[in-house]
Protein backbone atom coordinates (compact mmCIF):
# COMPACT_ATOMS: atom_id res chain seq x y z
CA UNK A 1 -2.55 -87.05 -56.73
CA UNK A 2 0.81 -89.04 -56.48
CA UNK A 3 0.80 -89.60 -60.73
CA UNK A 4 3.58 -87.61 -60.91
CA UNK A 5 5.44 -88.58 -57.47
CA UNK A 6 8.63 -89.78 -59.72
CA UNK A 7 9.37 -85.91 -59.80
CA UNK A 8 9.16 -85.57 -56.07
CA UNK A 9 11.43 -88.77 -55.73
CA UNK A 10 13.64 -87.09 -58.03
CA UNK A 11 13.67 -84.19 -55.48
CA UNK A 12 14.15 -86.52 -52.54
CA UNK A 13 17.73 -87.54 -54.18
CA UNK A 14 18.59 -84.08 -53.83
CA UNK A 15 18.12 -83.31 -50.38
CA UNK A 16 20.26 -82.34 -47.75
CA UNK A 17 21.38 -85.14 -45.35
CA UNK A 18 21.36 -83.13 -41.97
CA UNK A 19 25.25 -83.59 -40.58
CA UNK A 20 24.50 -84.23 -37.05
CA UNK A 21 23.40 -87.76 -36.60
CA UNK A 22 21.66 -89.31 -33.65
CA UNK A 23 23.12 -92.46 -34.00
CA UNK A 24 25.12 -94.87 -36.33
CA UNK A 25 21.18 -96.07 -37.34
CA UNK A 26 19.00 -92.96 -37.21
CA UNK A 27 19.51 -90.09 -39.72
CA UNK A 28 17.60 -87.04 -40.15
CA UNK A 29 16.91 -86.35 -43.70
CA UNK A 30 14.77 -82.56 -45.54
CA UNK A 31 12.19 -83.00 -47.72
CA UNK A 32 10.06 -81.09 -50.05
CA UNK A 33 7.44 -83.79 -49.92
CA UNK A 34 7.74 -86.26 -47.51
CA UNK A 35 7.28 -86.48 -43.54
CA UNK A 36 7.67 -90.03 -41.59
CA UNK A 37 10.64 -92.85 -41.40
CA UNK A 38 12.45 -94.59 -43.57
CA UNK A 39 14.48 -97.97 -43.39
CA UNK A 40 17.36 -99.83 -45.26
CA UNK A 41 19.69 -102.36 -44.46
CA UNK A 42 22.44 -99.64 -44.39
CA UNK A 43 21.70 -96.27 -44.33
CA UNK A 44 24.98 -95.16 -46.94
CA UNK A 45 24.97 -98.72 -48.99
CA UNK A 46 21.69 -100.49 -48.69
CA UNK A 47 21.24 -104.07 -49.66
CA UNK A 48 18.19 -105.18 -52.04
CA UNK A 49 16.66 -106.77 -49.03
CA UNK A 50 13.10 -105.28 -48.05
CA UNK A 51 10.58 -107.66 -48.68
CA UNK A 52 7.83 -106.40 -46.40
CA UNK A 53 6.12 -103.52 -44.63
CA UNK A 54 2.84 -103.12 -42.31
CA UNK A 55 1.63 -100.19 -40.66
CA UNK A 56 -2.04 -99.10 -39.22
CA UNK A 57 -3.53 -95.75 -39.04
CA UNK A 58 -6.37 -93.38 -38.52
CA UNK A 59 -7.80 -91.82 -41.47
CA UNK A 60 -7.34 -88.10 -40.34
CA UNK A 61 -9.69 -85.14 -40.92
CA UNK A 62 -8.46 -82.24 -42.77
CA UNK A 63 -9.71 -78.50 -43.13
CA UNK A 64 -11.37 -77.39 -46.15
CA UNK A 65 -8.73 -74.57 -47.20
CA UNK A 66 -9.03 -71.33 -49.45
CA UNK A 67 -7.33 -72.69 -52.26
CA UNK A 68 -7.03 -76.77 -52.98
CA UNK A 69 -4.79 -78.72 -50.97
CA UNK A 70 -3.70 -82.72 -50.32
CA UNK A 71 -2.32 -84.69 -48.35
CA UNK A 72 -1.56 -88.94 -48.52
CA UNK A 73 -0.23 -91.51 -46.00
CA UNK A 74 1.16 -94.34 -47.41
CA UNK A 75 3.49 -97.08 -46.87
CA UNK A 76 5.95 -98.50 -49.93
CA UNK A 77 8.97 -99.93 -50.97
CA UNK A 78 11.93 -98.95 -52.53
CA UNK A 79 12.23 -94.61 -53.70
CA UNK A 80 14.45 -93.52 -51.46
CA UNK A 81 17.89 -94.13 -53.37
CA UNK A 82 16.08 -95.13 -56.62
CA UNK A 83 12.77 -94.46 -58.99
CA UNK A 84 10.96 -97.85 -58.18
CA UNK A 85 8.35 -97.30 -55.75
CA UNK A 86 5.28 -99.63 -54.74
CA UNK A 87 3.24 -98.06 -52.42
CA UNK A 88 -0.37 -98.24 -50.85
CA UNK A 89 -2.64 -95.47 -48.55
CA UNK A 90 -5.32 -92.83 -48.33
CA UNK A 91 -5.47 -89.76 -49.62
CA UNK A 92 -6.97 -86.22 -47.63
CA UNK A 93 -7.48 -83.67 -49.93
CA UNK A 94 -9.49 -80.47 -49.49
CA UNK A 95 -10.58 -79.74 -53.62
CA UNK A 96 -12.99 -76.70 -54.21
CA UNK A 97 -14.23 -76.32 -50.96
CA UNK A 98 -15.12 -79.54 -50.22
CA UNK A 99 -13.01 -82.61 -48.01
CA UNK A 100 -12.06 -85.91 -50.01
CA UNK A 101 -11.16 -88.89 -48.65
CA UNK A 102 -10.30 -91.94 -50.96
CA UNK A 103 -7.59 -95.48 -50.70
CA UNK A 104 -5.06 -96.00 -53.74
CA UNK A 105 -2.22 -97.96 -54.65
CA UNK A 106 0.72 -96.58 -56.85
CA UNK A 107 3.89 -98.60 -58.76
CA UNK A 108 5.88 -95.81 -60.61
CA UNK A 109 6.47 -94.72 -62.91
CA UNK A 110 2.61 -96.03 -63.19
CA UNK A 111 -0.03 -93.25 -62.44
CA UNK A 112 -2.02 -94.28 -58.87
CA UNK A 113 -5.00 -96.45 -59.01
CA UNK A 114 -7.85 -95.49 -56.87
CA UNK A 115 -9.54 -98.48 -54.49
CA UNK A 116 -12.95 -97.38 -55.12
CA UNK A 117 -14.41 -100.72 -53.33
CA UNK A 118 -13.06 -99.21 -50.03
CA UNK A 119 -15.30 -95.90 -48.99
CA UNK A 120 -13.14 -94.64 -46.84
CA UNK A 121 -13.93 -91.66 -44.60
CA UNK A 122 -12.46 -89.60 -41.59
CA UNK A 123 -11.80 -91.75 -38.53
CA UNK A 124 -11.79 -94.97 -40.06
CA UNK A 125 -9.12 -97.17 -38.73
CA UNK A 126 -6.62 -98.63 -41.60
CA UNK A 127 -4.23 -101.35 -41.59
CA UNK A 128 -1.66 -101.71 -44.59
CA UNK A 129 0.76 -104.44 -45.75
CA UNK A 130 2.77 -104.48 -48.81
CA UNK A 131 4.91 -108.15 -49.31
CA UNK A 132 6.92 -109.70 -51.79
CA UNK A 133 5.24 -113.43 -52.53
CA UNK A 134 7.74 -114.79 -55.19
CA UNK A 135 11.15 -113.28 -55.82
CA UNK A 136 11.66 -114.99 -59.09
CA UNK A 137 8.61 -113.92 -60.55
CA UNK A 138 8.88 -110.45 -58.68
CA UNK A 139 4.90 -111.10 -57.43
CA UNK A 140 3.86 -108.75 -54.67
CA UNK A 141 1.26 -108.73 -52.63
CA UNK A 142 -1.16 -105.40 -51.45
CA UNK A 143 -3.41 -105.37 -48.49
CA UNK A 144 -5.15 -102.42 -47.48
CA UNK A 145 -8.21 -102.93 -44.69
CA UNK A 146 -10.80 -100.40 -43.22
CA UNK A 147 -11.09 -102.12 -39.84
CA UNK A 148 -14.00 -99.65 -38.95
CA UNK A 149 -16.16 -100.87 -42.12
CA UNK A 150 -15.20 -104.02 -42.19
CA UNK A 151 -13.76 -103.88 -46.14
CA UNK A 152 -10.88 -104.88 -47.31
CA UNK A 153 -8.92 -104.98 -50.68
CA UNK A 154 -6.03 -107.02 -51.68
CA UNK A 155 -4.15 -107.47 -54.73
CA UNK A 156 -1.06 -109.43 -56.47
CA UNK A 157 0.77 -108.14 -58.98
CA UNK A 158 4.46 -108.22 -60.81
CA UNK A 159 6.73 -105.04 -60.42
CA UNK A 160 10.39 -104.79 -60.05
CA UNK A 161 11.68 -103.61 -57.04
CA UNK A 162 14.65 -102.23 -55.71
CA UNK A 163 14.21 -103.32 -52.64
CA UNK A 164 16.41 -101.00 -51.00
CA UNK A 165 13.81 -99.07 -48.32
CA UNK A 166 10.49 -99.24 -46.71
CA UNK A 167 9.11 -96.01 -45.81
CA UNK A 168 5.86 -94.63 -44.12
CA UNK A 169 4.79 -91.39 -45.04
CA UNK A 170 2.73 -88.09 -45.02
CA UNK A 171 3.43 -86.57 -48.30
CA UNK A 172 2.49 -83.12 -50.20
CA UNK A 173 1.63 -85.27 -53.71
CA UNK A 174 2.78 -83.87 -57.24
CA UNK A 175 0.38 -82.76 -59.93
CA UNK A 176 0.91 -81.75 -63.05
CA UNK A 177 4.79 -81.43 -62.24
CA UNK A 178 4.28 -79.13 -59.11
CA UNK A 179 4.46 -80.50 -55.64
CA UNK A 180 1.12 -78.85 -54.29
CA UNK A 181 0.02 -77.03 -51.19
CA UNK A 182 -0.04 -79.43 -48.42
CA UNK A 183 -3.62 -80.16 -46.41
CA UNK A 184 -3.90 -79.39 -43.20
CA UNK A 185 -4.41 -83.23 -41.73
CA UNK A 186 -3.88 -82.11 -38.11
CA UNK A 187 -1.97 -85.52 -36.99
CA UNK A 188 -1.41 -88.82 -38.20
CA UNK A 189 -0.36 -91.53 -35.87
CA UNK A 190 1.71 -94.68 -37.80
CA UNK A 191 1.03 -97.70 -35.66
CA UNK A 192 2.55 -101.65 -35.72
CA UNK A 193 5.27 -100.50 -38.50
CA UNK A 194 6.98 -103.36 -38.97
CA UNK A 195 9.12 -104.52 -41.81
CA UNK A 196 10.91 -107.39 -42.95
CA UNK A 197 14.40 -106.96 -44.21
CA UNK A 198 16.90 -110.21 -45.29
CA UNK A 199 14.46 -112.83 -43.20
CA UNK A 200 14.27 -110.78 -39.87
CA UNK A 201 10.77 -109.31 -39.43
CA UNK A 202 10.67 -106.41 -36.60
CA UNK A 203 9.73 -103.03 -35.59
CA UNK A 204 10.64 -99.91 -37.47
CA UNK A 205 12.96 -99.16 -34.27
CA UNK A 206 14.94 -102.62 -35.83
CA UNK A 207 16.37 -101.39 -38.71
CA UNK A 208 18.85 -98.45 -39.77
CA UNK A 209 16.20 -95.77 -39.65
CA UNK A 210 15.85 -92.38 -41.48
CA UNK A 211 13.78 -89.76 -39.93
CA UNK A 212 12.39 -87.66 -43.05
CA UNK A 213 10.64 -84.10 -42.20
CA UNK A 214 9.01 -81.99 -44.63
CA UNK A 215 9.98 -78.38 -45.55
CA UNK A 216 9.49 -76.11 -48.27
CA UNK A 217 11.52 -74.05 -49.72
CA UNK A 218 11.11 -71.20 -47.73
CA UNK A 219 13.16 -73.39 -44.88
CA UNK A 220 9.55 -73.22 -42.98
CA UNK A 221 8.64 -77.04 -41.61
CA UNK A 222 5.36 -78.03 -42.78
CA UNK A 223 5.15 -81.00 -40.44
CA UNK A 224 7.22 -82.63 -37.56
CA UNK A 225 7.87 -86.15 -36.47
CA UNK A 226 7.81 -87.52 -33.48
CA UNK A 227 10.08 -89.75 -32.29
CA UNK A 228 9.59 -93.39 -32.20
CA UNK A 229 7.90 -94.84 -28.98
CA UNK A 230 9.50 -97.51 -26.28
CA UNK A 231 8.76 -100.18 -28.98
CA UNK A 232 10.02 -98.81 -32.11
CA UNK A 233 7.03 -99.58 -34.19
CA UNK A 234 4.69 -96.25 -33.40
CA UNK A 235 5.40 -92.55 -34.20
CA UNK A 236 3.01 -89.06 -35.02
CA UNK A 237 3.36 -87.03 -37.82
CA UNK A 238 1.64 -83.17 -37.36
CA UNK A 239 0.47 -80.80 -39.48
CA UNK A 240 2.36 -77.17 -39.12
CA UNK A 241 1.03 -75.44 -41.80
């Protein structure tokens, strides 16, 4: 699954940073392996300042597909200008003709631990939260609830950081070295993303964003993002095979 996602973060170092830029706080970044938003105190010098991220969403339903394919949404911390990465989601995979649908958390270079107390399944509604509790111990904090079943899991444990992004995510995951074939997820929508950055909590919409769409390297797009709503804290990612 994402056991090997340092790779693919080495890969997201390399992209291309699109010239044309909405705005002094939006960029438009191409990935192999990731599809969603990004934020850092400054987009070309970020600040170790990220010290929390939230987000809710829908467990999607994918396809069963020929040959195996995955897919996970996640939120984290830190990865995009380094190789610390804390991160927490579900995972849709289609794996010898069958769906499979299961909650993780991940601190790399760490292989992903699966939640197996949480049962999660298509259409279950998910809320996420990753915090920092002590900065001089470097204790954070994981929440991941399935609203629709009622179960929750949380967790505290000691990683080091950057701090330098949040992010939330659809990603392609790496096994075995080789970013895979991407599940067809049909859409995900990322609700109440909010993060806190240097003491000011707010929507996504708040913060010097990064707008992160998958390709591969054929050029095709393998799924778009939408732009952020009226709020700043909501956007849709979509499979396009």
């Amino acid at each position: 699954m994402l056991s090997l996602l340092l790779v693919s973060l080495l890969l997201l170092t390399l992209i291309v940073v699109f010239p044309l830029i909405a705005s002094l706080s939006n960029r438009h970044l191409n990935s192999f392996d990731w599809s969603g938003y990004s934020v850092a105190s400054d987009s070309n010098s970020p600040q170790p300042l990220v010290k929390d991220i939230n987000a809710s969403w829908t467990v999607p339903t994918v396809k069963v597909s020929l040959g195996n394919s995955y897919s996970a949404v996640w939120i984290g911390v830190g990865g995009q200008f380094d190789d610390t990465l804390i991160q927490a989601g579900t995972e849709q995979d289609s794996i010898n003709g069958q769906t499979q649908y299961s909650a993780w958390y991940e601190l790399l270079p760490s292989d992903a631990v699966p939640i197996n107390s949480l049962s999660v399944s298509p259409g279950d509604q998910v809320m996420t939260s990753i915090s920092l509790l002590n900065s001089a111990t470097n204790t954070w904090y994981i929440e991941l609830k399935d609203v629709t079943r009622g179960e929750s899991f949380t967790k505290s444990l000691v990683y080091d950081s950057s701090m330098l992004s949040a992010e939330w995510i659809v990603e392609r995951p790496t096994l075995g070295n080789r970013i895979q074939t991407l599940a067809d997820f049909g859409e995900v929508a990322f609700t109440n993303c909010t993060a806190t950055l240097d003491g000011k909590a707010g929507a996504l919409g708040s913060f010097p964003s990064t707008q992160v769409i998958m390709y591969n390297r054929q050029n095709a797009m393998l799924a778009t993002v939408s732009l952020l709503d009226s709020g700043g804290s909501s956007f849709t990612v979509k499979y396009q095979g």
